[in-house]
Protein backbone atom coordinates (compact mmCIF):
# COMPACT_ATOMS: atom_id res chain seq x y z
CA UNK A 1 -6.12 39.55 -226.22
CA UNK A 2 -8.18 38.03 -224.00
CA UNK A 3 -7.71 35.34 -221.43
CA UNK A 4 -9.49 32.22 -221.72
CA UNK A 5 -11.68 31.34 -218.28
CA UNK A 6 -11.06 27.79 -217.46
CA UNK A 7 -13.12 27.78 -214.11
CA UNK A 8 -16.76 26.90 -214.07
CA UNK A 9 -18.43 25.07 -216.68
CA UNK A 10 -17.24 27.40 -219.46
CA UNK A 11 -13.91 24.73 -219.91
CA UNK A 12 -15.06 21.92 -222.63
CA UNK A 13 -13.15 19.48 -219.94
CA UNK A 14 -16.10 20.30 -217.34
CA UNK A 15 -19.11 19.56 -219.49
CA UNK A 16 -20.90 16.48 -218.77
CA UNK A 17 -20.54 15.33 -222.43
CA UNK A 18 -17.25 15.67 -222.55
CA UNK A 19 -16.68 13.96 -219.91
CA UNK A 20 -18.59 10.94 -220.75
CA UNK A 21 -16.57 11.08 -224.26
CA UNK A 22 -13.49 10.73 -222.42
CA UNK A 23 -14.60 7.71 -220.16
CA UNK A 24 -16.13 6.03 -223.72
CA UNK A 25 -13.00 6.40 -225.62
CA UNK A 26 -10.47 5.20 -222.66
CA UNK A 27 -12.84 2.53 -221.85
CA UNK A 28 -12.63 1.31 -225.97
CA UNK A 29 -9.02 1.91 -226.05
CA UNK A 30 -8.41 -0.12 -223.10
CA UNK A 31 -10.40 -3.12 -224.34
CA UNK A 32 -9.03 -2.70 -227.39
CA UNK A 33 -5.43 -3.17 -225.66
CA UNK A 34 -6.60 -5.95 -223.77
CA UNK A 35 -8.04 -7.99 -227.08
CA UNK A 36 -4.80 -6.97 -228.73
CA UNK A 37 -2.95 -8.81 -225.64
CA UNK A 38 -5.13 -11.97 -226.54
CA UNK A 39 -3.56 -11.83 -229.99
CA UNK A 40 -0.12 -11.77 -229.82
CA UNK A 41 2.24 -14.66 -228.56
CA UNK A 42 3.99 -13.82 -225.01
CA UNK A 43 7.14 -14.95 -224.12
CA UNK A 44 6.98 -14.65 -220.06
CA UNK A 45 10.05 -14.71 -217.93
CA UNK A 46 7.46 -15.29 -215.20
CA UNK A 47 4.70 -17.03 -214.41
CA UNK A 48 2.14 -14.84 -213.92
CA UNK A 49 2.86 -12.49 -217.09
CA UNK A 50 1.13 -14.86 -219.30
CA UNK A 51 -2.05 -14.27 -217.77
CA UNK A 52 -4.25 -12.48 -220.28
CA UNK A 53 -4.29 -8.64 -219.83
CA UNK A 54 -1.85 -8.24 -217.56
CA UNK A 55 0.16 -5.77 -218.43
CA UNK A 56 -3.55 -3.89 -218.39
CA UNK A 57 -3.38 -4.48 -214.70
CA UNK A 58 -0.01 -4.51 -213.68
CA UNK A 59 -0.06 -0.70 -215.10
CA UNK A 60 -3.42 -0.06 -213.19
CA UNK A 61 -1.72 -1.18 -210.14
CA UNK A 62 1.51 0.65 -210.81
CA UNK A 63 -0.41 3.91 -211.35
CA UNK A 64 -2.36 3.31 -208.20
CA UNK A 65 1.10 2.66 -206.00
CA UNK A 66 2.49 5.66 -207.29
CA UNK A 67 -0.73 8.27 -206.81
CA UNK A 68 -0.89 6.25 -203.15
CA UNK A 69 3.09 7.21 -202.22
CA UNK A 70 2.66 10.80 -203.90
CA UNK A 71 -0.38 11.71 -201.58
CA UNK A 72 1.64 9.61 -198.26
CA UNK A 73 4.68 12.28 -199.02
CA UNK A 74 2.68 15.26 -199.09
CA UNK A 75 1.21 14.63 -196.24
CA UNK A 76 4.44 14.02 -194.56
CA UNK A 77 5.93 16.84 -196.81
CA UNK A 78 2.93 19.05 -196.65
CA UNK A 79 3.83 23.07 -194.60
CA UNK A 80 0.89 25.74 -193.29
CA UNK A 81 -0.21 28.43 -195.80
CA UNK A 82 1.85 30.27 -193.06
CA UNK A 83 5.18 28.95 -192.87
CA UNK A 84 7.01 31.81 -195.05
CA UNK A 85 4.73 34.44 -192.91
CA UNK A 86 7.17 35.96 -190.90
């Protein structure tokens, strides 16, 4: 059996098409979400939850907090290709 490649632009993730597929179908779904949002009756425990899409951007933020504090601890975390070298 034979291995599948998955560098280059063999991979169907690489290809320009698919690519633009992806970013067409996440950019429907998410206005989708957001029109949903518009639709259904909030109950807020805070103020600023009953803005419209929210919970859109509060995850968008969230997301970008935690992909900010992953890359600050691997820089603080991060060891020479070297350091099990004797």
């Amino acid at each position: 059996m034979q291995e599948p490649d998955f560098r280059g632009d063999n991979h169907w993730l690489t290809r320009p098409a698919t690519i633009k597929l992806l970013w067409r179908i996440s950019s429907i779904a998410l206005v989708l979400l957001v029109l949903t949002d518009l639709a259904v009756e909030k109950h807020a425990h805070f103020g600023i939850d009953e803005l419209p899409g929210f919970s859109a951007w509060f995850g968008f933020a969230a997301c970008v907090v935690l992909v900010l504090t992953s890359k600050a601890i691997g820089v603080l975390l991060k060891r020479p290709d070297t350091y099990y070298d004797d």
